[in-house]
C-alpha atoms as a PDB file:
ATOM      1  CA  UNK A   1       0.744   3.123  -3.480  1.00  0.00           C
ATOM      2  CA  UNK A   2      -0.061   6.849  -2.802  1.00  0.00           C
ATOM      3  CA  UNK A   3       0.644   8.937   0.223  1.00  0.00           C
ATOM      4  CA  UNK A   4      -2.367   9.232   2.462  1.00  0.00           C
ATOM      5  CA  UNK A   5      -2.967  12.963   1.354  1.00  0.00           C
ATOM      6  CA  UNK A   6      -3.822  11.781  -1.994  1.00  0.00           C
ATOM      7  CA  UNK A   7      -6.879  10.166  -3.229  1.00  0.00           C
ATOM      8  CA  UNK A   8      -7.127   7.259  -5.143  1.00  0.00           C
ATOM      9  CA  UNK A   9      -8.773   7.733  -8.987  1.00  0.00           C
ATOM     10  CA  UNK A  10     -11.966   5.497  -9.462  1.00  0.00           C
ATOM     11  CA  UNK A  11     -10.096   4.478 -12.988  1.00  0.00           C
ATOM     12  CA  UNK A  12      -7.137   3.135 -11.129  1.00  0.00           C
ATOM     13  CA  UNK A  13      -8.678   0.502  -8.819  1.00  0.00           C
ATOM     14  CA  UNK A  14     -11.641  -0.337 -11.276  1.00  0.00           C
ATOM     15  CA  UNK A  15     -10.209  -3.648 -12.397  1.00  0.00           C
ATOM     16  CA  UNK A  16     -10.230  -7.206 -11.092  1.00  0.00           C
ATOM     17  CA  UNK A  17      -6.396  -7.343 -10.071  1.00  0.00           C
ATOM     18  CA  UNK A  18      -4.951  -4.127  -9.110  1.00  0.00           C
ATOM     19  CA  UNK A  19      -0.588  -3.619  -8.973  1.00  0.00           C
ATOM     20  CA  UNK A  20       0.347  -1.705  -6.602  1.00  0.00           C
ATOM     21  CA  UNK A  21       3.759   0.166  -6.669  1.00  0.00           C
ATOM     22  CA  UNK A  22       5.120   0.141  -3.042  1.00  0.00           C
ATOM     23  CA  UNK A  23       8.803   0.258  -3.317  1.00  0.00           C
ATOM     24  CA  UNK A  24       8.900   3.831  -2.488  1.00  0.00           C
ATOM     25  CA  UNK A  25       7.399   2.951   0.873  1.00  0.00           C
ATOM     26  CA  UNK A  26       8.618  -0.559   1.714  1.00  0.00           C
ATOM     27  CA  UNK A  27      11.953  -0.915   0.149  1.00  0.00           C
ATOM     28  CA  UNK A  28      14.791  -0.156   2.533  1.00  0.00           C
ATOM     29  CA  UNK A  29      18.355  -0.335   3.227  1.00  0.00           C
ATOM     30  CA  UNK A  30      19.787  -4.269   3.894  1.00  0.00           C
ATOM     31  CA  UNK A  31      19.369  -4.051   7.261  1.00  0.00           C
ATOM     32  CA  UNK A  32      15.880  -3.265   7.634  1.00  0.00           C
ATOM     33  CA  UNK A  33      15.449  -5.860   4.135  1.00  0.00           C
ATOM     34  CA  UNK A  34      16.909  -8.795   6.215  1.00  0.00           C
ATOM     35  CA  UNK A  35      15.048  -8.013   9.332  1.00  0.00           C
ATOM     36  CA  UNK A  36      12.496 -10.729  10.001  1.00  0.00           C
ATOM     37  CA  UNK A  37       9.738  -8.825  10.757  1.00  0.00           C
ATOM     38  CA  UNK A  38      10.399  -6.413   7.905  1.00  0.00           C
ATOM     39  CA  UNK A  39       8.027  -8.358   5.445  1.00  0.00           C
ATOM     40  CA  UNK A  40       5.085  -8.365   8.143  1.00  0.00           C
ATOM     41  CA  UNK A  41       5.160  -4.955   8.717  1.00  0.00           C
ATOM     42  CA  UNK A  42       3.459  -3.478   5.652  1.00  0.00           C
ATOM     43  CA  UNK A  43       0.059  -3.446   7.742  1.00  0.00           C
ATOM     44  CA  UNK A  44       1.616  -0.937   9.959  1.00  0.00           C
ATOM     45  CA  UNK A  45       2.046   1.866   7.751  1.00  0.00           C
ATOM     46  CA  UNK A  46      -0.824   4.874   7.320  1.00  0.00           C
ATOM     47  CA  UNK A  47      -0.428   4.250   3.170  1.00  0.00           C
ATOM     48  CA  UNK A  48      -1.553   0.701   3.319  1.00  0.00           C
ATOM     49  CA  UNK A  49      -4.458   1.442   5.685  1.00  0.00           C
ATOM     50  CA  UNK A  50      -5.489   3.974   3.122  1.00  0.00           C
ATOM     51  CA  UNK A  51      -5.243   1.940   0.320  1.00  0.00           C
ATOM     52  CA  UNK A  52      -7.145  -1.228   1.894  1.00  0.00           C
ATOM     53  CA  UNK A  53      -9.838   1.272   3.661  1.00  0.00           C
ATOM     54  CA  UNK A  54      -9.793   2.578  -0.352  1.00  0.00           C
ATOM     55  CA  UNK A  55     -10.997  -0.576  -1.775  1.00  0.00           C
ATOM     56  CA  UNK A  56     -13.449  -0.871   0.901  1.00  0.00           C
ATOM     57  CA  UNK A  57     -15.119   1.805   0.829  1.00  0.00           C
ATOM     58  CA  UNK A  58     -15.496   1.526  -3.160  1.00  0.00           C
ATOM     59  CA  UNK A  59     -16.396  -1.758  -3.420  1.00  0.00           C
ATOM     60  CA  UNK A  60     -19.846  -1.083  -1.521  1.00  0.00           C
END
């Protein structure tokens, strides 16, 4: 997953499946691991807006 100030390379998402590294972003310390809503949250961050608004945009 990349910051929002960096764009994503046509090569990179130009498969069927694409992994996505995100444990920069989502891993955390136990507390915020164990928290329930810690695993529902991804949606809330600016990097995984940019990646899903990303794929959109490409896939037209």
């Amino acid at each position: 997953m990349l910051p929002t100030s960096e764009v994503y390379d046509q090569a990179t998402l130009d498969h069927r499946m694409v992994n996505v590294d995100a444990d920069w972003l989502y891993r955390g310390s136990r507390r915020t691991r164990l928290h329930p809503s810690g695993a529902h949250s991804d949606f809330l961050r600016p990097e995984s807006a940019h990646l899903l608004l990303t794929l959109a945009e490409r896939s037209r």
